[in-house]
Protein backbone atom coordinates (compact mmCIF):
# COMPACT_ATOMS: atom_id res chain seq x y z
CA UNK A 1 65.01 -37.61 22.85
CA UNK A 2 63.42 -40.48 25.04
CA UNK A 3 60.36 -41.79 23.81
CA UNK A 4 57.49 -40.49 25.99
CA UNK A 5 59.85 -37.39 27.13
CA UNK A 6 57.91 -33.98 26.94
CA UNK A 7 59.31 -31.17 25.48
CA UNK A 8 61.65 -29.73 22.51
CA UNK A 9 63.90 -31.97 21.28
CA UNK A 10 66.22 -28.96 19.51
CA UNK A 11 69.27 -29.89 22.09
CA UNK A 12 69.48 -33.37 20.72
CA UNK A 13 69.28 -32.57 16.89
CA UNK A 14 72.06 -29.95 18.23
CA UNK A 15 73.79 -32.84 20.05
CA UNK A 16 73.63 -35.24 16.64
CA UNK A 17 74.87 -32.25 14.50
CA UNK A 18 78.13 -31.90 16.13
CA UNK A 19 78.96 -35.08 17.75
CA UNK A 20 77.77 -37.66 14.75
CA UNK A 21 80.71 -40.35 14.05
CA UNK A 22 79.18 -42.12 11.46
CA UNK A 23 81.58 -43.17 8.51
CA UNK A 24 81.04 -40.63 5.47
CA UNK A 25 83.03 -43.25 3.17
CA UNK A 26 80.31 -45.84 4.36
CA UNK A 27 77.16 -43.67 3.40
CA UNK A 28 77.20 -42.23 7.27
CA UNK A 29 77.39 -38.71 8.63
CA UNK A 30 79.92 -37.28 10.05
CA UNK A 31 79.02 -34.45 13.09
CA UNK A 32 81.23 -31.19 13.28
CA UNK A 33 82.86 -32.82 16.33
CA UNK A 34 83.02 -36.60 15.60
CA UNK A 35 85.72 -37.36 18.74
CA UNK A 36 83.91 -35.32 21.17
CA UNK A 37 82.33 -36.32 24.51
CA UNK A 38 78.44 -34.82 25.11
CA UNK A 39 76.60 -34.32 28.39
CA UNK A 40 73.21 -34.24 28.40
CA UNK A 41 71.63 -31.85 31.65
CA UNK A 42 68.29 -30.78 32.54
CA UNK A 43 68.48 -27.05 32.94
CA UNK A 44 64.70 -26.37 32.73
CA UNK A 45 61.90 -27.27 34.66
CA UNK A 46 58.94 -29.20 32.31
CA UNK A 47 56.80 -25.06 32.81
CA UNK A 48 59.37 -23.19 31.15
């Protein structure tokens, strides 16, 4: 999440849980999804 952004940042600890591609032989973490390709969208208006 941005720093100074308002709001929950539960979609991107979602986001870092499946799409992480760090290198678990290196000491990394690997997401559930390493290969895939994330959007990130505004759905919400900052009052819900």
């Amino acid at each position: 999440m941005p720093t100074g952004s308002k709001g929950n940042p539960h979609g991107t600890h979602v986001a870092g849980t499946i799409g992480a591609n760090g290198d678990e032989t290196k000491g990394g973490v690997a997401g559930i999804a390493p290969g895939v390709q994330l959007l990130a969208e505004k759905v919400f208006s900052d009052k819900c």
